[in-house]
PDBML (XML) file of the C-alpha atoms, coordinates in Angstrom:
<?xml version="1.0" encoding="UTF-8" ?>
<PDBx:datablock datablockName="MODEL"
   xmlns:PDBx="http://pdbml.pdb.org/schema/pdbx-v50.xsd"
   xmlns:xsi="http://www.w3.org/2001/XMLSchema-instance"
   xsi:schemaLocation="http://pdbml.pdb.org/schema/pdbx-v50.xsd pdbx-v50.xsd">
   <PDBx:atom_siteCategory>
      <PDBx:atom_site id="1">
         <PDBx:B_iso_or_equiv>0.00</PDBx:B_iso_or_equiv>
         <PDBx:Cartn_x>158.872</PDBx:Cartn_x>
         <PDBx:Cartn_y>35.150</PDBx:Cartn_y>
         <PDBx:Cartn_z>77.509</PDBx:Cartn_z>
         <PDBx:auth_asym_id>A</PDBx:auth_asym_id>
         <PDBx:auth_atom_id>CA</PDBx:auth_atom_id>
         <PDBx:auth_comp_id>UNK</PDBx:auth_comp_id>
         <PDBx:auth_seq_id>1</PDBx:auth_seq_id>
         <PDBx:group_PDB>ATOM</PDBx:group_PDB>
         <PDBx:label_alt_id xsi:nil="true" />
         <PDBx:label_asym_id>A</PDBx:label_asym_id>
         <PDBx:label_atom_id>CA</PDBx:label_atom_id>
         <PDBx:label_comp_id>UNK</PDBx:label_comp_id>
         <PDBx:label_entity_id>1</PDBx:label_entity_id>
         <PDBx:label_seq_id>1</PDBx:label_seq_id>
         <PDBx:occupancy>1.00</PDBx:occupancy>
         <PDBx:pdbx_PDB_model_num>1</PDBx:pdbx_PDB_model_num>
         <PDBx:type_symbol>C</PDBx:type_symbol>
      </PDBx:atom_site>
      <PDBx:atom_site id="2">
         <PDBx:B_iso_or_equiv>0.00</PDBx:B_iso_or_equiv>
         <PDBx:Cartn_x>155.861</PDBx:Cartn_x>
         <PDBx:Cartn_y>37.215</PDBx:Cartn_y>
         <PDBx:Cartn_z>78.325</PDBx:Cartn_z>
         <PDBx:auth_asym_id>A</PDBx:auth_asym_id>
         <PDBx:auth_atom_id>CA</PDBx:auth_atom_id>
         <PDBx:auth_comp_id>UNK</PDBx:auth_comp_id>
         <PDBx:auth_seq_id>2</PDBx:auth_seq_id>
         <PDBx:group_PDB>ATOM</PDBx:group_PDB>
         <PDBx:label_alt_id xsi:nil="true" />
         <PDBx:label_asym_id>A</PDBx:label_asym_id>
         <PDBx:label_atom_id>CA</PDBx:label_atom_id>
         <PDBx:label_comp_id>UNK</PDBx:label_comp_id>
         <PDBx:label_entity_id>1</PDBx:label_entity_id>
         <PDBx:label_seq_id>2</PDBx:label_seq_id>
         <PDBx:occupancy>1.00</PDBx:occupancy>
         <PDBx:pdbx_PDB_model_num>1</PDBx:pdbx_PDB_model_num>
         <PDBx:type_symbol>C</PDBx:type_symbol>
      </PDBx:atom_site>
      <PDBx:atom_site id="3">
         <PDBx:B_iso_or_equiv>0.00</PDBx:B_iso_or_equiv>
         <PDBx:Cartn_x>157.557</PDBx:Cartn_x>
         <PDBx:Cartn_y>38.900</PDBx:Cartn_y>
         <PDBx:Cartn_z>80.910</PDBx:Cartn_z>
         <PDBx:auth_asym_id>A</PDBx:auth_asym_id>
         <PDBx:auth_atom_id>CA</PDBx:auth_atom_id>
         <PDBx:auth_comp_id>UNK</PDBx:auth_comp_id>
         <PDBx:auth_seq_id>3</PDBx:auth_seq_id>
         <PDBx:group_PDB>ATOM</PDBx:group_PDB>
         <PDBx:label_alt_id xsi:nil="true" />
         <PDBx:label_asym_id>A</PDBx:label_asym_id>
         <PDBx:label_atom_id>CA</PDBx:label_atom_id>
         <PDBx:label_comp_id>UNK</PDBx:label_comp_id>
         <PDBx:label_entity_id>1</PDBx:label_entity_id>
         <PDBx:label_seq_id>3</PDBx:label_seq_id>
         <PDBx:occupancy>1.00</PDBx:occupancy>
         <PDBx:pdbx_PDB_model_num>1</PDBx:pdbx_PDB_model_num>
         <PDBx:type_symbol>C</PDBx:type_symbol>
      </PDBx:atom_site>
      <PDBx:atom_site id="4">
         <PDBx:B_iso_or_equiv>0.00</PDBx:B_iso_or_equiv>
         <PDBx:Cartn_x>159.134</PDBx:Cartn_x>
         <PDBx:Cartn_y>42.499</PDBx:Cartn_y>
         <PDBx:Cartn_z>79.540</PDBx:Cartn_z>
         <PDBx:auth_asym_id>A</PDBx:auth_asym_id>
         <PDBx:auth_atom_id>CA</PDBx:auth_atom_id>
         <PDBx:auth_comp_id>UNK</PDBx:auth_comp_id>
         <PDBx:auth_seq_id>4</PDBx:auth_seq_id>
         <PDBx:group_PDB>ATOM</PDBx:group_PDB>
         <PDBx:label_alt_id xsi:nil="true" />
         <PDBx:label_asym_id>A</PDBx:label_asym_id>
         <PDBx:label_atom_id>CA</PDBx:label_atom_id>
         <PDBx:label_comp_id>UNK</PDBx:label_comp_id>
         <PDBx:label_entity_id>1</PDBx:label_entity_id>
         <PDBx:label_seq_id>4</PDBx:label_seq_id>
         <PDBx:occupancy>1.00</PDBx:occupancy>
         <PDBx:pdbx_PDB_model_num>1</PDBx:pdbx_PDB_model_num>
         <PDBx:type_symbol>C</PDBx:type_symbol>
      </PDBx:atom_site>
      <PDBx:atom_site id="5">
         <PDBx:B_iso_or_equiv>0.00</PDBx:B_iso_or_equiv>
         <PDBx:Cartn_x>156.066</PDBx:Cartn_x>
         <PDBx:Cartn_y>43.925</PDBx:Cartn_y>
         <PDBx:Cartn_z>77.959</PDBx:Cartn_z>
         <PDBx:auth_asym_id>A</PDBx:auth_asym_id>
         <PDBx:auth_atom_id>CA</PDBx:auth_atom_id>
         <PDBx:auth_comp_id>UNK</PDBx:auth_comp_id>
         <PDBx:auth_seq_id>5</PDBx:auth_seq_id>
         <PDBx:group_PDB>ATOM</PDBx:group_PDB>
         <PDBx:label_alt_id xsi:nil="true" />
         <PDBx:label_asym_id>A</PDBx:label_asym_id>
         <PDBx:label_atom_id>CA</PDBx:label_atom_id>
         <PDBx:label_comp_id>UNK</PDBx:label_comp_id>
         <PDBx:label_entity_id>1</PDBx:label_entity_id>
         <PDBx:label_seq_id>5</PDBx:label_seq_id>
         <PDBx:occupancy>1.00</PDBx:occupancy>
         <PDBx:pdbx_PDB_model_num>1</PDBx:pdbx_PDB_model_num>
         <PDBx:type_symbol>C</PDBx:type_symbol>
      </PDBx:atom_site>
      <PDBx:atom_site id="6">
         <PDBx:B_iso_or_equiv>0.00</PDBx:B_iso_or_equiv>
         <PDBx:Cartn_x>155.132</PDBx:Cartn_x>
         <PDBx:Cartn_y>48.104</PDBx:Cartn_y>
         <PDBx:Cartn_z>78.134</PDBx:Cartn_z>
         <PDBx:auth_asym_id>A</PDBx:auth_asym_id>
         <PDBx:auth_atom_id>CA</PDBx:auth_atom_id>
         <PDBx:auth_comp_id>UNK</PDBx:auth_comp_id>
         <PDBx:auth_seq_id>6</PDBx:auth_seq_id>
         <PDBx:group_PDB>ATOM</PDBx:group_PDB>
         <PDBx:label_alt_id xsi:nil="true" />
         <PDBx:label_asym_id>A</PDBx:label_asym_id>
         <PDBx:label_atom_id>CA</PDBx:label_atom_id>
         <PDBx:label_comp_id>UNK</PDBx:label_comp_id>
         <PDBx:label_entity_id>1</PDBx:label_entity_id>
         <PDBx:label_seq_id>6</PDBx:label_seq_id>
         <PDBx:occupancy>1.00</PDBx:occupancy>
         <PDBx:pdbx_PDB_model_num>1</PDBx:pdbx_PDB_model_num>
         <PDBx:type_symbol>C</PDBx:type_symbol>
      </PDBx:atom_site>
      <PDBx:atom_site id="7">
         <PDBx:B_iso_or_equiv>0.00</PDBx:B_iso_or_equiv>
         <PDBx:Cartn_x>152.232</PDBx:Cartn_x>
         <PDBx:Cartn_y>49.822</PDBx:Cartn_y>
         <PDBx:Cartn_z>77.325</PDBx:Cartn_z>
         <PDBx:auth_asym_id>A</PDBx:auth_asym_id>
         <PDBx:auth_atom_id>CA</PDBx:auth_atom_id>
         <PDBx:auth_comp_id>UNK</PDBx:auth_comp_id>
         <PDBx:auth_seq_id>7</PDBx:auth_seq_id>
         <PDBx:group_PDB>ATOM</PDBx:group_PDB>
         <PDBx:label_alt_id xsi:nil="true" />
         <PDBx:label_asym_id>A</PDBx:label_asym_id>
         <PDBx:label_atom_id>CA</PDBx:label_atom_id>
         <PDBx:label_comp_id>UNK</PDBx:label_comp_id>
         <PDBx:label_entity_id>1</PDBx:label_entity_id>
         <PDBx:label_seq_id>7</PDBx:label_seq_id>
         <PDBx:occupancy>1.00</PDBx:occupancy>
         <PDBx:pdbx_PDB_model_num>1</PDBx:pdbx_PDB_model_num>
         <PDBx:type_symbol>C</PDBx:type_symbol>
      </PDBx:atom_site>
      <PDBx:atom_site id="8">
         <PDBx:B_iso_or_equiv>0.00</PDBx:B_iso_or_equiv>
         <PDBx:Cartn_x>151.827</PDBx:Cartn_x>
         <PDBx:Cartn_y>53.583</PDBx:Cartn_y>
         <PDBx:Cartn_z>76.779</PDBx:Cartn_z>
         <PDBx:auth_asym_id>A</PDBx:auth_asym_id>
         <PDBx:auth_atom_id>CA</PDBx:auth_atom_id>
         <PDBx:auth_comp_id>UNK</PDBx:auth_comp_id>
         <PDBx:auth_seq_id>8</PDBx:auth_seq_id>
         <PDBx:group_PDB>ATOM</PDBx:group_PDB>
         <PDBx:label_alt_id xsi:nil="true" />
         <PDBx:label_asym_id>A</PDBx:label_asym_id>
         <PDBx:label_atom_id>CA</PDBx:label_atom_id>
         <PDBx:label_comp_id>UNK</PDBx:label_comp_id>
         <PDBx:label_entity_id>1</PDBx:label_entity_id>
         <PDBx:label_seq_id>8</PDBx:label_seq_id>
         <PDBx:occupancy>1.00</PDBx:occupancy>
         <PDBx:pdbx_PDB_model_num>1</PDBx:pdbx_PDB_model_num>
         <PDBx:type_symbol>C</PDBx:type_symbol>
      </PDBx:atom_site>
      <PDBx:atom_site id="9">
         <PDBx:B_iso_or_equiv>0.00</PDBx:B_iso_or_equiv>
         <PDBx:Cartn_x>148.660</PDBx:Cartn_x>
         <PDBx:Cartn_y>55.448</PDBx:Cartn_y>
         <PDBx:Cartn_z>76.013</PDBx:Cartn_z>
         <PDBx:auth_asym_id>A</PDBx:auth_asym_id>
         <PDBx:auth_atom_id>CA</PDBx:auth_atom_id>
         <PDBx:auth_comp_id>UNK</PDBx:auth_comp_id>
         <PDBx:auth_seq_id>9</PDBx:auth_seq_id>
         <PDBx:group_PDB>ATOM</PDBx:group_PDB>
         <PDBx:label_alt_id xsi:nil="true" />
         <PDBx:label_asym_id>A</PDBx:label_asym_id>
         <PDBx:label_atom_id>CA</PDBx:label_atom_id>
         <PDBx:label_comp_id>UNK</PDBx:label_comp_id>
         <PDBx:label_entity_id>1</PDBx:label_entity_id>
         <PDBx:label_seq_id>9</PDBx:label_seq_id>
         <PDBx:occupancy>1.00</PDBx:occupancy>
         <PDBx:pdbx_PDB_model_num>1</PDBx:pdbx_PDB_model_num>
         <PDBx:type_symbol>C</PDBx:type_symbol>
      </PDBx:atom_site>
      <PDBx:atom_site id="10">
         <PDBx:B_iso_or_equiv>0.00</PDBx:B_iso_or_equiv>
         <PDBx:Cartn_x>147.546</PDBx:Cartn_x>
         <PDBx:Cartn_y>59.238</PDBx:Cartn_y>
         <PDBx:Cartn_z>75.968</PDBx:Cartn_z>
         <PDBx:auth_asym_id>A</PDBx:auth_asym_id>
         <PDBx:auth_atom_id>CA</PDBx:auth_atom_id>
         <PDBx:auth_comp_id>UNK</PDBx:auth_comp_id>
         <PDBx:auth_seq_id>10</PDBx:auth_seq_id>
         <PDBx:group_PDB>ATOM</PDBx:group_PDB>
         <PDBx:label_alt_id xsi:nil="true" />
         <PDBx:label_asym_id>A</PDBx:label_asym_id>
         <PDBx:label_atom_id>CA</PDBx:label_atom_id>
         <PDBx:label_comp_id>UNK</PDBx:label_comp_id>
         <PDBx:label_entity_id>1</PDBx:label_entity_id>
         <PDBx:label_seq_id>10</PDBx:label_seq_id>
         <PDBx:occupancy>1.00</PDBx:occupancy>
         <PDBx:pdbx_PDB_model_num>1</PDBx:pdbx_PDB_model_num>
         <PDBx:type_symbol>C</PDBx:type_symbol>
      </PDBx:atom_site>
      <PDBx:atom_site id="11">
         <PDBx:B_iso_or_equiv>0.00</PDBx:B_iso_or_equiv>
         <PDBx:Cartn_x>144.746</PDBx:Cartn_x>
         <PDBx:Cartn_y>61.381</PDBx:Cartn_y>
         <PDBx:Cartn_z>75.593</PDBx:Cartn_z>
         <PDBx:auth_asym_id>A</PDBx:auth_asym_id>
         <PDBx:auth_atom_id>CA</PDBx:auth_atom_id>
         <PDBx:auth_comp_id>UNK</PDBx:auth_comp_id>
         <PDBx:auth_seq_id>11</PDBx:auth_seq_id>
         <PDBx:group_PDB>ATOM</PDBx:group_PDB>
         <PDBx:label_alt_id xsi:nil="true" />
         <PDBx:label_asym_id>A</PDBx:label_asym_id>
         <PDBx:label_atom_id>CA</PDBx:label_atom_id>
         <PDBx:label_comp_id>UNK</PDBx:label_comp_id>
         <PDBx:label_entity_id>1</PDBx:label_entity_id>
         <PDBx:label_seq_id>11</PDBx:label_seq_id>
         <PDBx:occupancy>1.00</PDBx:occupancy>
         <PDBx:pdbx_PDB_model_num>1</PDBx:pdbx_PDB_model_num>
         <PDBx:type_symbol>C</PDBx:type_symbol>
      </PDBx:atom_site>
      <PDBx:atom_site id="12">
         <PDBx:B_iso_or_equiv>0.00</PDBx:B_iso_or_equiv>
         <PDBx:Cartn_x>144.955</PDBx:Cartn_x>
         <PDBx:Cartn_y>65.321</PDBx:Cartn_y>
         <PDBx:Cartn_z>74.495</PDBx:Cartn_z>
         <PDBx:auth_asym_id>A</PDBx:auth_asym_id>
         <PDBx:auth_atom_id>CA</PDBx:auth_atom_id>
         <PDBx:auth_comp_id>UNK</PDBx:auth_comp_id>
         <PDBx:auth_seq_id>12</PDBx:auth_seq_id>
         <PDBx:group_PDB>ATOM</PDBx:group_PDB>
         <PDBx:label_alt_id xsi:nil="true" />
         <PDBx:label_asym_id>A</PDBx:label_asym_id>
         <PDBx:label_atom_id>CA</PDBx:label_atom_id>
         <PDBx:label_comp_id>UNK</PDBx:label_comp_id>
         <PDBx:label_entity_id>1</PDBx:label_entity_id>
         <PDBx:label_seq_id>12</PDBx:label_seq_id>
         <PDBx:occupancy>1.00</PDBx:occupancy>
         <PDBx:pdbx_PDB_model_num>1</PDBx:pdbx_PDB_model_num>
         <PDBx:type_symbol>C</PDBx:type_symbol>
      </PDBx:atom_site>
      <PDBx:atom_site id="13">
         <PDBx:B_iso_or_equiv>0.00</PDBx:B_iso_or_equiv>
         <PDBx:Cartn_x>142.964</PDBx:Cartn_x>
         <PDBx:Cartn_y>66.853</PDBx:Cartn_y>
         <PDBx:Cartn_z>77.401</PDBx:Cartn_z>
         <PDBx:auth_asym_id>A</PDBx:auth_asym_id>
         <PDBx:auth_atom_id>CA</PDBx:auth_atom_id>
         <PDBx:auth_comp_id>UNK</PDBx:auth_comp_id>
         <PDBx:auth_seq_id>13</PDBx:auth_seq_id>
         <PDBx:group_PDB>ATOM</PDBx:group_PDB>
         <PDBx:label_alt_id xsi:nil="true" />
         <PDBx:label_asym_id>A</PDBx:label_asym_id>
         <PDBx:label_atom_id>CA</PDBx:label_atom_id>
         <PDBx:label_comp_id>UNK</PDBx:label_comp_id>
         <PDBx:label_entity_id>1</PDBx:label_entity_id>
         <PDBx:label_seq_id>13</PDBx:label_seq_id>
         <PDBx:occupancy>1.00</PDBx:occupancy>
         <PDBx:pdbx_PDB_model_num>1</PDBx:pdbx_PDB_model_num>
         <PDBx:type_symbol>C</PDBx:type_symbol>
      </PDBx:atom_site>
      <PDBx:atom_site id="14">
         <PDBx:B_iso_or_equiv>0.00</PDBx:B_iso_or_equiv>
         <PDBx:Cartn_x>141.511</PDBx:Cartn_x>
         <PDBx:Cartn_y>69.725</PDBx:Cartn_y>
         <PDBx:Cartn_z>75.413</PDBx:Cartn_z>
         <PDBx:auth_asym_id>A</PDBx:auth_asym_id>
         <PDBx:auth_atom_id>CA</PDBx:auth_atom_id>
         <PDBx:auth_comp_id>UNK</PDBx:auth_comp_id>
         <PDBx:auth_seq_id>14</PDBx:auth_seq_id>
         <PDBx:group_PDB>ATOM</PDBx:group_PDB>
         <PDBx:label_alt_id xsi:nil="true" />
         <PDBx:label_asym_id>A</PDBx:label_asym_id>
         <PDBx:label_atom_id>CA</PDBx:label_atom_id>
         <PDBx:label_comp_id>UNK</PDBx:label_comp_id>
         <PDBx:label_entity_id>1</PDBx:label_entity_id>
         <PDBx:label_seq_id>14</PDBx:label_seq_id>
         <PDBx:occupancy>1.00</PDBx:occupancy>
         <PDBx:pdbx_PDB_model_num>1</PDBx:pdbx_PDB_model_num>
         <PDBx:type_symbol>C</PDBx:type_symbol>
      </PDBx:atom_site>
      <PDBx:atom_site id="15">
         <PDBx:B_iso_or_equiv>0.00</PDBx:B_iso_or_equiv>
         <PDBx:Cartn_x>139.705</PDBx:Cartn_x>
         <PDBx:Cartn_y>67.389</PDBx:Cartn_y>
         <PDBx:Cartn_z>72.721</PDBx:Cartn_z>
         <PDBx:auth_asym_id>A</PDBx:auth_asym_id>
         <PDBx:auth_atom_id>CA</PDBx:auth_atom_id>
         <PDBx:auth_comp_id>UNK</PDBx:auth_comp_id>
         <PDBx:auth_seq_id>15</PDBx:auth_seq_id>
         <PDBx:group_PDB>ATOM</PDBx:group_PDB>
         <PDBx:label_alt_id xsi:nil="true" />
         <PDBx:label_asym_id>A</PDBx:label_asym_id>
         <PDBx:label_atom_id>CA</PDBx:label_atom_id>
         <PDBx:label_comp_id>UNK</PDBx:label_comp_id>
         <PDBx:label_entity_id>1</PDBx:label_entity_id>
         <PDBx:label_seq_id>15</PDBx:label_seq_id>
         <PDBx:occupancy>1.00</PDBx:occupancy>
         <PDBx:pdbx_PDB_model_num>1</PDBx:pdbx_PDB_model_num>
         <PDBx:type_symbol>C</PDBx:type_symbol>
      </PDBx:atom_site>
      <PDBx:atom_site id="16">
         <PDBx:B_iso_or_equiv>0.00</PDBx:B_iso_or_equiv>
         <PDBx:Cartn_x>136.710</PDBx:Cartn_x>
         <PDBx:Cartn_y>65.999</PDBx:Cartn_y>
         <PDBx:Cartn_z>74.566</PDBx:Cartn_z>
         <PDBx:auth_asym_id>A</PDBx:auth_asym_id>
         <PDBx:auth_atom_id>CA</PDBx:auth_atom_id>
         <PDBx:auth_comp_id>UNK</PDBx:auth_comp_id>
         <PDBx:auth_seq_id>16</PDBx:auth_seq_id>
         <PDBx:group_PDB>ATOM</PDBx:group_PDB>
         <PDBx:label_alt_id xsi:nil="true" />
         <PDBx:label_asym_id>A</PDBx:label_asym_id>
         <PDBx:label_atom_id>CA</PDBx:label_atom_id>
         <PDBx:label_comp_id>UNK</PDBx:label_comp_id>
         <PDBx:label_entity_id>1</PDBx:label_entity_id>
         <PDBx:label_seq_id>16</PDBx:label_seq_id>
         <PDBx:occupancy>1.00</PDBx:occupancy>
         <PDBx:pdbx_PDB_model_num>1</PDBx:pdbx_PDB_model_num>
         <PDBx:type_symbol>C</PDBx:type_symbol>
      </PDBx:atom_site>
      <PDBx:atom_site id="17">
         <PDBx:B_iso_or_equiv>0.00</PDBx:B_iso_or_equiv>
         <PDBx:Cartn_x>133.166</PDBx:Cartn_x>
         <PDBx:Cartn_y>66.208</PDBx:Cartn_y>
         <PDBx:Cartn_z>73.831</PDBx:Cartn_z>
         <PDBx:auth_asym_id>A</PDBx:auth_asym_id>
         <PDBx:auth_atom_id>CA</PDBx:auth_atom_id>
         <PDBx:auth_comp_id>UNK</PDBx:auth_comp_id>
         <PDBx:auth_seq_id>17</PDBx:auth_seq_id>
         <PDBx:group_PDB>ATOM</PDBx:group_PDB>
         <PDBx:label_alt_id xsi:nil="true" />
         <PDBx:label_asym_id>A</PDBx:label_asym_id>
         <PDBx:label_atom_id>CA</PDBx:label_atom_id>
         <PDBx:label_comp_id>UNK</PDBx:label_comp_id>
         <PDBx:label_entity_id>1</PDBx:label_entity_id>
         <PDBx:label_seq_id>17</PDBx:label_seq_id>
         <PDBx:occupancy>1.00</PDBx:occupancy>
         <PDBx:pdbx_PDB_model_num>1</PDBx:pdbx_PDB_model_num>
         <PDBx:type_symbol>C</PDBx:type_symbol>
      </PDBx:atom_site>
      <PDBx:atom_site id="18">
         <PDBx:B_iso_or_equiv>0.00</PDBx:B_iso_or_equiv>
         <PDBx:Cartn_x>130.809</PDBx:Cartn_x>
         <PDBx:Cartn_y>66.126</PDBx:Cartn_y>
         <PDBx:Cartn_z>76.915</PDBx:Cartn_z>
         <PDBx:auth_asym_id>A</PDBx:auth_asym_id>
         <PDBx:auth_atom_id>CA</PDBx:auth_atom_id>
         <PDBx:auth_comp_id>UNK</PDBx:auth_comp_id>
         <PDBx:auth_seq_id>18</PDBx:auth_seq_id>
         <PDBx:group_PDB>ATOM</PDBx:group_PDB>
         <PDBx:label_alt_id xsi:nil="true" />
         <PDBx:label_asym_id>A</PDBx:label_asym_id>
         <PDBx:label_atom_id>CA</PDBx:label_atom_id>
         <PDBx:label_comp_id>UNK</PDBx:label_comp_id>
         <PDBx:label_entity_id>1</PDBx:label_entity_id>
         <PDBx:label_seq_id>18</PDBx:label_seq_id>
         <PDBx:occupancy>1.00</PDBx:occupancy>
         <PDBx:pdbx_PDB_model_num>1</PDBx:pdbx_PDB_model_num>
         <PDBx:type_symbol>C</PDBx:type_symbol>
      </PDBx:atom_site>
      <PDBx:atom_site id="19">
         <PDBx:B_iso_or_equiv>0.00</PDBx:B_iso_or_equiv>
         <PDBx:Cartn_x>126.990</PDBx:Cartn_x>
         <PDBx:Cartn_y>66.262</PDBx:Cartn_y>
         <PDBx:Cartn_z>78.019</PDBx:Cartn_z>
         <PDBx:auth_asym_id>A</PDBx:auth_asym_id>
         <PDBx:auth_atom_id>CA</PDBx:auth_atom_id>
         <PDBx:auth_comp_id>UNK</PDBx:auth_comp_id>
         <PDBx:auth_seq_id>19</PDBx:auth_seq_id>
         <PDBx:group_PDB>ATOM</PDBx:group_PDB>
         <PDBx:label_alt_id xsi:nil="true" />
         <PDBx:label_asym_id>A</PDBx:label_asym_id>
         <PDBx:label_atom_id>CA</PDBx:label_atom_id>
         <PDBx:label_comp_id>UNK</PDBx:label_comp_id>
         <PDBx:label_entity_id>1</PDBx:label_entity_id>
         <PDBx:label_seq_id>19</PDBx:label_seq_id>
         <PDBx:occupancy>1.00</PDBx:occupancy>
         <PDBx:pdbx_PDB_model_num>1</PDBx:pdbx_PDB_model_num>
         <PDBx:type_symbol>C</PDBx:type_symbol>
      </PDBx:atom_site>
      <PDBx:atom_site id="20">
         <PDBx:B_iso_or_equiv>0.00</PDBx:B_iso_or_equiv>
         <PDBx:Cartn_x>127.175</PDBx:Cartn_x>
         <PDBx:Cartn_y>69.146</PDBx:Cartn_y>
         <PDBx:Cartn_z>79.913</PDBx:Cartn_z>
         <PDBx:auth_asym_id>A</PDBx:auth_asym_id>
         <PDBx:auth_atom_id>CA</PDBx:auth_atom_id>
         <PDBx:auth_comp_id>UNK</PDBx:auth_comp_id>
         <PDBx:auth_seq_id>20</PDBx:auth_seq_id>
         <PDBx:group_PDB>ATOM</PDBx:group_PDB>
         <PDBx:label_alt_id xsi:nil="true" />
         <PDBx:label_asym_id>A</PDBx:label_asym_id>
         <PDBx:label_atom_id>CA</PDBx:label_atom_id>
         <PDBx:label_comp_id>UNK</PDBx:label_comp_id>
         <PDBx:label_entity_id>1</PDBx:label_entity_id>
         <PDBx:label_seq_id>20</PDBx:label_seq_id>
         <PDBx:occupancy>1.00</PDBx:occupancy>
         <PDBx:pdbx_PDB_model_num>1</PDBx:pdbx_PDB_model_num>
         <PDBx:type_symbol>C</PDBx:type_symbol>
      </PDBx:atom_site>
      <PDBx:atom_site id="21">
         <PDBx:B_iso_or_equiv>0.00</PDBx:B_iso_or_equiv>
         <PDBx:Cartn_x>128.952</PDBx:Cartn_x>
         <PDBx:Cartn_y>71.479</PDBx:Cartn_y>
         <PDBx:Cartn_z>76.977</PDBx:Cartn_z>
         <PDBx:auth_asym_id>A</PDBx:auth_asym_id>
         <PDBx:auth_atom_id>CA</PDBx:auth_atom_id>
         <PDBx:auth_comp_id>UNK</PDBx:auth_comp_id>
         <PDBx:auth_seq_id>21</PDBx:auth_seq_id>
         <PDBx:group_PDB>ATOM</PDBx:group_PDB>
         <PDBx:label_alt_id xsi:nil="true" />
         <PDBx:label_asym_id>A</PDBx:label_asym_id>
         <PDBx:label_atom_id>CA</PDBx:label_atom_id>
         <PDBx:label_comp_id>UNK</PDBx:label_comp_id>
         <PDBx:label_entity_id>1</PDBx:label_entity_id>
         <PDBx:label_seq_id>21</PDBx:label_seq_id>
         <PDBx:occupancy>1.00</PDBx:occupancy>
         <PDBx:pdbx_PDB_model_num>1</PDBx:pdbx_PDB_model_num>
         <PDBx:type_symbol>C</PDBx:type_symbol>
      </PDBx:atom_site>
      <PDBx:atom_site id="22">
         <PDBx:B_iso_or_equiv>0.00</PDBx:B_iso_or_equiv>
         <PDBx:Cartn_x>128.337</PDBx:Cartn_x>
         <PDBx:Cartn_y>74.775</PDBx:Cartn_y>
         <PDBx:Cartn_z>78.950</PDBx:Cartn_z>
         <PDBx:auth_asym_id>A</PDBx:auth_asym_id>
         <PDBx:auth_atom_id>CA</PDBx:auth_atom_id>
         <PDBx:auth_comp_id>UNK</PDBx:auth_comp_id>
         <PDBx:auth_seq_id>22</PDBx:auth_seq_id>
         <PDBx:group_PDB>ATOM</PDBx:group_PDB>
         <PDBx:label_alt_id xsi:nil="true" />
         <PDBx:label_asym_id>A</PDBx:label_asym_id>
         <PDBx:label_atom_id>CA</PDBx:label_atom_id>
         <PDBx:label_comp_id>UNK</PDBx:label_comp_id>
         <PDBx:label_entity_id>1</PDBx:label_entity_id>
         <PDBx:label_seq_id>22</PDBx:label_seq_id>
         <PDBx:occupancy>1.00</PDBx:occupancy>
         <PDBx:pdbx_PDB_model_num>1</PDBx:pdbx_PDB_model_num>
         <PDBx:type_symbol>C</PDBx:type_symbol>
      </PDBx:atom_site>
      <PDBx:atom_site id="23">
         <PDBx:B_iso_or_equiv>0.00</PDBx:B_iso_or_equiv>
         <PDBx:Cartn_x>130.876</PDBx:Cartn_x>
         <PDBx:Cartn_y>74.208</PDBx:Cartn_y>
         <PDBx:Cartn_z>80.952</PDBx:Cartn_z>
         <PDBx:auth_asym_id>A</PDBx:auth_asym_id>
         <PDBx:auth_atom_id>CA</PDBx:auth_atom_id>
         <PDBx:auth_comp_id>UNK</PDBx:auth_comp_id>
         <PDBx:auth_seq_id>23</PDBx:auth_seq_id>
         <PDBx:group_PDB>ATOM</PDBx:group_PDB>
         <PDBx:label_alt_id xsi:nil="true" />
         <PDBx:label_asym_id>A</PDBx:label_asym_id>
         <PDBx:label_atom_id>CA</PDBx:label_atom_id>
         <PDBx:label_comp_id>UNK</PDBx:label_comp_id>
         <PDBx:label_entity_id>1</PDBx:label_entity_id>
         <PDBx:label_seq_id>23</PDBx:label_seq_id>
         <PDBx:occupancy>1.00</PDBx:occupancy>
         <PDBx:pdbx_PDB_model_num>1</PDBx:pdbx_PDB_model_num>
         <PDBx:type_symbol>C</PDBx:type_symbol>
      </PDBx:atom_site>
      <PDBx:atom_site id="24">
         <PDBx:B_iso_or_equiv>0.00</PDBx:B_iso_or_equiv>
         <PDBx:Cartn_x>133.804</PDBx:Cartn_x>
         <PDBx:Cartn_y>72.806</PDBx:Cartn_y>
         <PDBx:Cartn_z>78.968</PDBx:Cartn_z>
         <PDBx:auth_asym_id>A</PDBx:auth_asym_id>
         <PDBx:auth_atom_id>CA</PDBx:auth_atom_id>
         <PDBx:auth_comp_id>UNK</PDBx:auth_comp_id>
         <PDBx:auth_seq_id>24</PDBx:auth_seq_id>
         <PDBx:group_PDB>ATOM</PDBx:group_PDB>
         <PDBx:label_alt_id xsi:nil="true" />
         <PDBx:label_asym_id>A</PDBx:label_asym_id>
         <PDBx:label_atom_id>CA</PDBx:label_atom_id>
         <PDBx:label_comp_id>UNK</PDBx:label_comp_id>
         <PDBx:label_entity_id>1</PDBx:label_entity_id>
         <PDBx:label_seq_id>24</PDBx:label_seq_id>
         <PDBx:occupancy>1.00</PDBx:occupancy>
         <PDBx:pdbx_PDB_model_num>1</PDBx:pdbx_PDB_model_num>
         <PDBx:type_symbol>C</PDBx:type_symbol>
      </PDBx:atom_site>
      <PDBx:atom_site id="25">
         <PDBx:B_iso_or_equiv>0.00</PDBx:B_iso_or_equiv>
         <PDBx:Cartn_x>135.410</PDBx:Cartn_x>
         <PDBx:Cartn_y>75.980</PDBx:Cartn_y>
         <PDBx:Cartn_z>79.166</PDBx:Cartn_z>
         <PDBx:auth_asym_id>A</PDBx:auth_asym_id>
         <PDBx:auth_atom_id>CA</PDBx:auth_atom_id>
         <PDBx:auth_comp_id>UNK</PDBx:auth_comp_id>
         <PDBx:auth_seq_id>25</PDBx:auth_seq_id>
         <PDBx:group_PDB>ATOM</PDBx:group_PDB>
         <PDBx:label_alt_id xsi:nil="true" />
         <PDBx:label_asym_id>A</PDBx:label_asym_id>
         <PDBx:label_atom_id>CA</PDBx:label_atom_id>
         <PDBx:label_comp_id>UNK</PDBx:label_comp_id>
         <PDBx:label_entity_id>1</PDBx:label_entity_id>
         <PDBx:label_seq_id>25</PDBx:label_seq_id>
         <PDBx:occupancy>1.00</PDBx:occupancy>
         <PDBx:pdbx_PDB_model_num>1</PDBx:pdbx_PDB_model_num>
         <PDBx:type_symbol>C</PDBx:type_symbol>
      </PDBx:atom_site>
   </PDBx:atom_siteCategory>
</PDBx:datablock>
């Protein structure tokens, strides 16, 4: 039917890497 579909995603917010890595904290 294409009409009754879900989606669900995460992310765990404390496992990133980042460009500016002095401030993570």
């Amino acid at each position: 039917e294409k009409n009754n579909n879900k989606a669900i995603f995460s992310v765990e917010i404390n496992d990133i890497d980042m460009n500016y890595i002095k401030y993570k904290d």
